[in-house]
C-alpha atoms as a PDB file:
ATOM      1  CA  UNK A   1     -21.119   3.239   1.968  1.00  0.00           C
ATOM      2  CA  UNK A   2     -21.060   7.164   3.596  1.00  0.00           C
ATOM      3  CA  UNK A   3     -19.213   6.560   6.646  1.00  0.00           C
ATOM      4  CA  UNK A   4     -19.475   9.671   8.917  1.00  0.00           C
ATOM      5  CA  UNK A   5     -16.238  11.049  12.005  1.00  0.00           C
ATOM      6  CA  UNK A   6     -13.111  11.065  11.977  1.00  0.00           C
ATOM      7  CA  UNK A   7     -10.471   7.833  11.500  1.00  0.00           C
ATOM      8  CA  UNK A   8      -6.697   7.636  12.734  1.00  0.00           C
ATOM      9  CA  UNK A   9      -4.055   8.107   9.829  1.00  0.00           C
ATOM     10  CA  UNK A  10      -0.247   7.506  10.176  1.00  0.00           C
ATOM     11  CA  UNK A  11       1.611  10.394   8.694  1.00  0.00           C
ATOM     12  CA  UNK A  12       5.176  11.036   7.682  1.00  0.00           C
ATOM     13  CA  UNK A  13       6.212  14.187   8.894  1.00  0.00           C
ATOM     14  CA  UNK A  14       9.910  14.856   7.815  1.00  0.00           C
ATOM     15  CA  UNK A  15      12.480  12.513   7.238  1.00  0.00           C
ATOM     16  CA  UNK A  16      12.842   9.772   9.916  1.00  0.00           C
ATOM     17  CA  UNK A  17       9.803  11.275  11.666  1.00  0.00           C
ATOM     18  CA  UNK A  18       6.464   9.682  11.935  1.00  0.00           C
ATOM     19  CA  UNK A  19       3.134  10.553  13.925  1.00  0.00           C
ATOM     20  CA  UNK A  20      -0.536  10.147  13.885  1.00  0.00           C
ATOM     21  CA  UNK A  21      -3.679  12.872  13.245  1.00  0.00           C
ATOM     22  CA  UNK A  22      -6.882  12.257  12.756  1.00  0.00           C
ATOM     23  CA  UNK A  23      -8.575  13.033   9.006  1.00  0.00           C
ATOM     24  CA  UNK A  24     -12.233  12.689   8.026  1.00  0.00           C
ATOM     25  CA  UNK A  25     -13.156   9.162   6.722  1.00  0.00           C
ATOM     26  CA  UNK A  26     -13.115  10.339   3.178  1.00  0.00           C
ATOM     27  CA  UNK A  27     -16.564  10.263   1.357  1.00  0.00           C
ATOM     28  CA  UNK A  28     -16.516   7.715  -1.914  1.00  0.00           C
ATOM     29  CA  UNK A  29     -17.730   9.254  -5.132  1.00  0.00           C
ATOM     30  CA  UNK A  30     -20.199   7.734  -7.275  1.00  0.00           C
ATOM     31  CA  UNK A  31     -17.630   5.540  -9.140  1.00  0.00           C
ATOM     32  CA  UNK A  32     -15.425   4.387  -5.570  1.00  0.00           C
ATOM     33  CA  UNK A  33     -16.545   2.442  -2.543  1.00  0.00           C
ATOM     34  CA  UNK A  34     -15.304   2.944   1.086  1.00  0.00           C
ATOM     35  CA  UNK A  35     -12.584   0.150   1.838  1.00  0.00           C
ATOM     36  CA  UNK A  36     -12.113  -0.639   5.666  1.00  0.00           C
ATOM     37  CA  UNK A  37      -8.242  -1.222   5.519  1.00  0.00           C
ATOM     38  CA  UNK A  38      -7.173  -4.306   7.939  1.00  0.00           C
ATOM     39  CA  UNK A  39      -3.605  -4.679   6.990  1.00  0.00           C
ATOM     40  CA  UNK A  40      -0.500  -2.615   5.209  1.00  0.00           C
ATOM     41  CA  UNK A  41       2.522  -4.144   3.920  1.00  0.00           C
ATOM     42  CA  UNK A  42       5.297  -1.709   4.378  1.00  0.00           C
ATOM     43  CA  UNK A  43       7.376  -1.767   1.328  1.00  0.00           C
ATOM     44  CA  UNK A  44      11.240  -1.193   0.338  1.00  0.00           C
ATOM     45  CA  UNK A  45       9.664   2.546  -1.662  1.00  0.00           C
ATOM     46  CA  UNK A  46       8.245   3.000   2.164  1.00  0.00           C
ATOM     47  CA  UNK A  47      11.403   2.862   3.836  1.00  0.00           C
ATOM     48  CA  UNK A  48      13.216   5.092   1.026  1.00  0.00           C
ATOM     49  CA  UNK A  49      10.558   7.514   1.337  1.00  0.00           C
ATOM     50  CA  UNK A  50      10.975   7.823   5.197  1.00  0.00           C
ATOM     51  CA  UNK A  51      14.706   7.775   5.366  1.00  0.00           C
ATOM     52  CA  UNK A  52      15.848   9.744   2.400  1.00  0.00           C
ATOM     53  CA  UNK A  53      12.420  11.727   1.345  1.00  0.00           C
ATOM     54  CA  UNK A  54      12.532  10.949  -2.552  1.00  0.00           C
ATOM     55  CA  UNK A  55      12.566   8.418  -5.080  1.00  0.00           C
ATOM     56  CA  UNK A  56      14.049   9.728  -7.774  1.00  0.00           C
ATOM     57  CA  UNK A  57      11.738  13.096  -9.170  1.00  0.00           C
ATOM     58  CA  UNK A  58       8.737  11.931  -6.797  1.00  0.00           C
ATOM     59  CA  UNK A  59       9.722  13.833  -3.525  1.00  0.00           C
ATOM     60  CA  UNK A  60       7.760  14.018  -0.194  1.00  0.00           C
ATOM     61  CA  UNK A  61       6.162  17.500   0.956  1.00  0.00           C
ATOM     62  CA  UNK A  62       4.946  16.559   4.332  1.00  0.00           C
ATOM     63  CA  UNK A  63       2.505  15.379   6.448  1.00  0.00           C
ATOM     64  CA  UNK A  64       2.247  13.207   3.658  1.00  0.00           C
ATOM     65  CA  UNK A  65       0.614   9.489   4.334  1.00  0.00           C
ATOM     66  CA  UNK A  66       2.733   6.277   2.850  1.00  0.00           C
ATOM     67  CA  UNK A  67       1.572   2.742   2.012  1.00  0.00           C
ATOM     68  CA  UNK A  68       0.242   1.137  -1.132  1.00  0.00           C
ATOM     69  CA  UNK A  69       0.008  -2.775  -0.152  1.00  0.00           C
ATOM     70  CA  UNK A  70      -3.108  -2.731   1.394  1.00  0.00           C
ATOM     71  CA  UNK A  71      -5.325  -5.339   2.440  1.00  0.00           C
ATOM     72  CA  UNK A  72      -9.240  -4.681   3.475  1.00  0.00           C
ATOM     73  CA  UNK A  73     -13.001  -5.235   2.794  1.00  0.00           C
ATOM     74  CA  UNK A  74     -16.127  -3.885   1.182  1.00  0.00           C
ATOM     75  CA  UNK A  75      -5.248  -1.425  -7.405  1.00  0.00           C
ATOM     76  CA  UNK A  76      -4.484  -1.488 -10.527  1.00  0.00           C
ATOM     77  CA  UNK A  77      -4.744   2.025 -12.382  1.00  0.00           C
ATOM     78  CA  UNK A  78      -4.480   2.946 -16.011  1.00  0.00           C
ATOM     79  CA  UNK A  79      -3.078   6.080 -15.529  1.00  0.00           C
ATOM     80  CA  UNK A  80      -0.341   4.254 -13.453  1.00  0.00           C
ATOM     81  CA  UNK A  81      -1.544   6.431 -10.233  1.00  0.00           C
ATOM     82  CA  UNK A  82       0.040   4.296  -7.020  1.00  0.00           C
ATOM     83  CA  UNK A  83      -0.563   5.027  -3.282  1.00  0.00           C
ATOM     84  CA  UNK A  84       2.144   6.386  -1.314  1.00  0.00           C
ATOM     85  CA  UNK A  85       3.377   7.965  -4.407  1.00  0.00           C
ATOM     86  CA  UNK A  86       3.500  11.863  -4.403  1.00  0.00           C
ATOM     87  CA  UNK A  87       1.759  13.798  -4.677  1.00  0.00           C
ATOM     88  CA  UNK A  88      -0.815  10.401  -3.635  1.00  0.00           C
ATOM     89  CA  UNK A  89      -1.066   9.857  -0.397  1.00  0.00           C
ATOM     90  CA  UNK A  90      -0.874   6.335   1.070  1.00  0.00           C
ATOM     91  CA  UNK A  91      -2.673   4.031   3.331  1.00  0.00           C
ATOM     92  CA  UNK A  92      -1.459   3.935   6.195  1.00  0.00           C
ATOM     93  CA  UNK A  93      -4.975   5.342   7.512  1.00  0.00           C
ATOM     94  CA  UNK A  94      -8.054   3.249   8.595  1.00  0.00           C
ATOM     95  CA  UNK A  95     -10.413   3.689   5.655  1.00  0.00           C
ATOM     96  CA  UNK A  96      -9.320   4.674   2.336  1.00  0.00           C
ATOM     97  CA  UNK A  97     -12.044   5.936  -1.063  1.00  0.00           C
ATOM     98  CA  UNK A  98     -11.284   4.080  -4.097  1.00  0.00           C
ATOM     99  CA  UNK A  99     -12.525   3.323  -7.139  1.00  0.00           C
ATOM    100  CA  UNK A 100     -15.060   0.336  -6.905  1.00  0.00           C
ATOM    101  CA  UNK A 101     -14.210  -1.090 -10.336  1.00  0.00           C
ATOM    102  CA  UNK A 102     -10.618  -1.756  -9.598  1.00  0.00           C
ATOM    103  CA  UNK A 103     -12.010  -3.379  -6.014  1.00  0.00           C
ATOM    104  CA  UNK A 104     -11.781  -6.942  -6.230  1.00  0.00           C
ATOM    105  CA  UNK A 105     -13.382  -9.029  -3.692  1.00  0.00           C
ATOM    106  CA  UNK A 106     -11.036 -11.728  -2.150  1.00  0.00           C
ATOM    107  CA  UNK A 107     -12.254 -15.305  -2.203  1.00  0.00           C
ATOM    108  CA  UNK A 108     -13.727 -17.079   0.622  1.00  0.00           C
ATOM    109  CA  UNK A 109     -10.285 -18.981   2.202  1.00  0.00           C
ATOM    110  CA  UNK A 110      -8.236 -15.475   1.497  1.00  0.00           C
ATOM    111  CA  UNK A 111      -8.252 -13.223   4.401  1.00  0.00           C
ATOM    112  CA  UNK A 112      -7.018 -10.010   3.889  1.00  0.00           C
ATOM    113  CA  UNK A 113      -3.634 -10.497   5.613  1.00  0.00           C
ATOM    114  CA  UNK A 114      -2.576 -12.364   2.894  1.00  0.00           C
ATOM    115  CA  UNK A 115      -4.478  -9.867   0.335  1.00  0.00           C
ATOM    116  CA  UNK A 116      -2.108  -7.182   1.229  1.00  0.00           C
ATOM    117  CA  UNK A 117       0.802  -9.752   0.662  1.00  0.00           C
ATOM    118  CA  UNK A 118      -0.480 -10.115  -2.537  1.00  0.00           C
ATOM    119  CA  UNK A 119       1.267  -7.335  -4.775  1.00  0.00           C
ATOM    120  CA  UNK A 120       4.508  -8.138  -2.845  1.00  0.00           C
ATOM    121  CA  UNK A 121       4.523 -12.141  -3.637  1.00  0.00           C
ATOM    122  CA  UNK A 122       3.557 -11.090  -7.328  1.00  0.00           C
ATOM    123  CA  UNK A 123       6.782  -8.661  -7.053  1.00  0.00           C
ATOM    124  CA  UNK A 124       9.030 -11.747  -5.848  1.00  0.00           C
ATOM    125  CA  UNK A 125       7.505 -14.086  -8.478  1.00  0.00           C
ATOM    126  CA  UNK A 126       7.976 -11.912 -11.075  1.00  0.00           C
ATOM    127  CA  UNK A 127      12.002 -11.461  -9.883  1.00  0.00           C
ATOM    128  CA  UNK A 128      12.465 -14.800  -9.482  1.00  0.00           C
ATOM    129  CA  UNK A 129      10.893 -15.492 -13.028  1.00  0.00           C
ATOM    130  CA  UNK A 130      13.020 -12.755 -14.522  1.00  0.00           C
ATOM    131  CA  UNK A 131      16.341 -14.146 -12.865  1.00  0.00           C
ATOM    132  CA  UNK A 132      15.767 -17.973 -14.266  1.00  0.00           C
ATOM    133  CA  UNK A 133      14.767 -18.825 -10.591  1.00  0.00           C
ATOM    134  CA  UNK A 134      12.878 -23.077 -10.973  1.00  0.00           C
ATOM    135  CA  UNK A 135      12.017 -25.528  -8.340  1.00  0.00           C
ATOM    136  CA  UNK A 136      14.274 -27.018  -6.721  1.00  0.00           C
ATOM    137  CA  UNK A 137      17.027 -24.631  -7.066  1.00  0.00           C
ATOM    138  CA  UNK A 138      19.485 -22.939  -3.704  1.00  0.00           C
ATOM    139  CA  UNK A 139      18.797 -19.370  -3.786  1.00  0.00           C
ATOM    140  CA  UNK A 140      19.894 -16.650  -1.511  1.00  0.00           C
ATOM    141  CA  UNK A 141      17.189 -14.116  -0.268  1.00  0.00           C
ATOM    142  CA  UNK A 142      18.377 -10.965   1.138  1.00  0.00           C
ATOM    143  CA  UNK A 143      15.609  -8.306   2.790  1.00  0.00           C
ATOM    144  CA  UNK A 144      13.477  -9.140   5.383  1.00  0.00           C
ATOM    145  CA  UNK A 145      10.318  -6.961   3.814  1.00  0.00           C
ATOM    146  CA  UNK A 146       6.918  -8.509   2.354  1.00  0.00           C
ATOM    147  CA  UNK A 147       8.813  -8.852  -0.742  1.00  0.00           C
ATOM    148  CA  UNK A 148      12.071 -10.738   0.547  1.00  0.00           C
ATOM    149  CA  UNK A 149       9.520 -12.656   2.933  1.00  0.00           C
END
């Protein structure tokens, strides 16, 4: 889908700083589609990006645009290439191009709300799998994020 004008894009402009600009809706090339994006989880390497400006050797040269939990309609990557993730910008943006074979269409009685909560309740099952977590266990959850959620 060629989508023509401009869309509204949240952008991190310095540490602690956010604001909006407007972008064109990017154009998809022949191996992406156009994804309308409905909902973004905002994640813990969100936050750390905002308030401190690096992870580690990934560091943020701004305007630069964060989010990588995304939920829409119409991401996994073998090179290990993530939204939000410089120099990758993020989306936090209305419409995003991405490659249509790592699209998946949601089934029927899965809205994309809970699409974009997806990759964060994989990230808590996969933690609570890793510490020994079973049913019927008292745990403590600390973190209000998607992921603690």
């Amino acid at each position: 889908m060629i989508m023509k004008g401009k869309m509204k894009v949240a952008v991190m402009e310095g540490i602690g700083k956010m604001g909006f600009t407007e972008r064109p809706i990017p154009t998809p090339k022949d191996d992406e589609v156009l994804v309308k994006l409905e909902y973004v989880g905002i994640c813990g390497s969100d936050l750390h990006y905002y308030e401190h400006g690096r992870i580690g050797d990934y560091i943020v040269e701004p305007p630069f645009v964060l989010g990588h939990e995304p939920g829409g309609t119409d991401n996994l990557c073998p090179d290990v290439i993530f939204f939000a993730t410089p120099p990758v910008d993020g989306v936090f943006q209305e419409y995003v191009a991405h490659e249509a074979g790592l699209c998946f269409k949601l089934p029927d009685n899965v809205d994309t709300m809970e699409g974009a909560l997806i990759e964060p309740l994989a990230v808590g099952f996969h933690a609570a799998k890793q510490g020994g977590a079973a049913m019927g266990q008292t745990a403590v959850v600390t973190g209000s994020g998607c992921i603690g959620l």
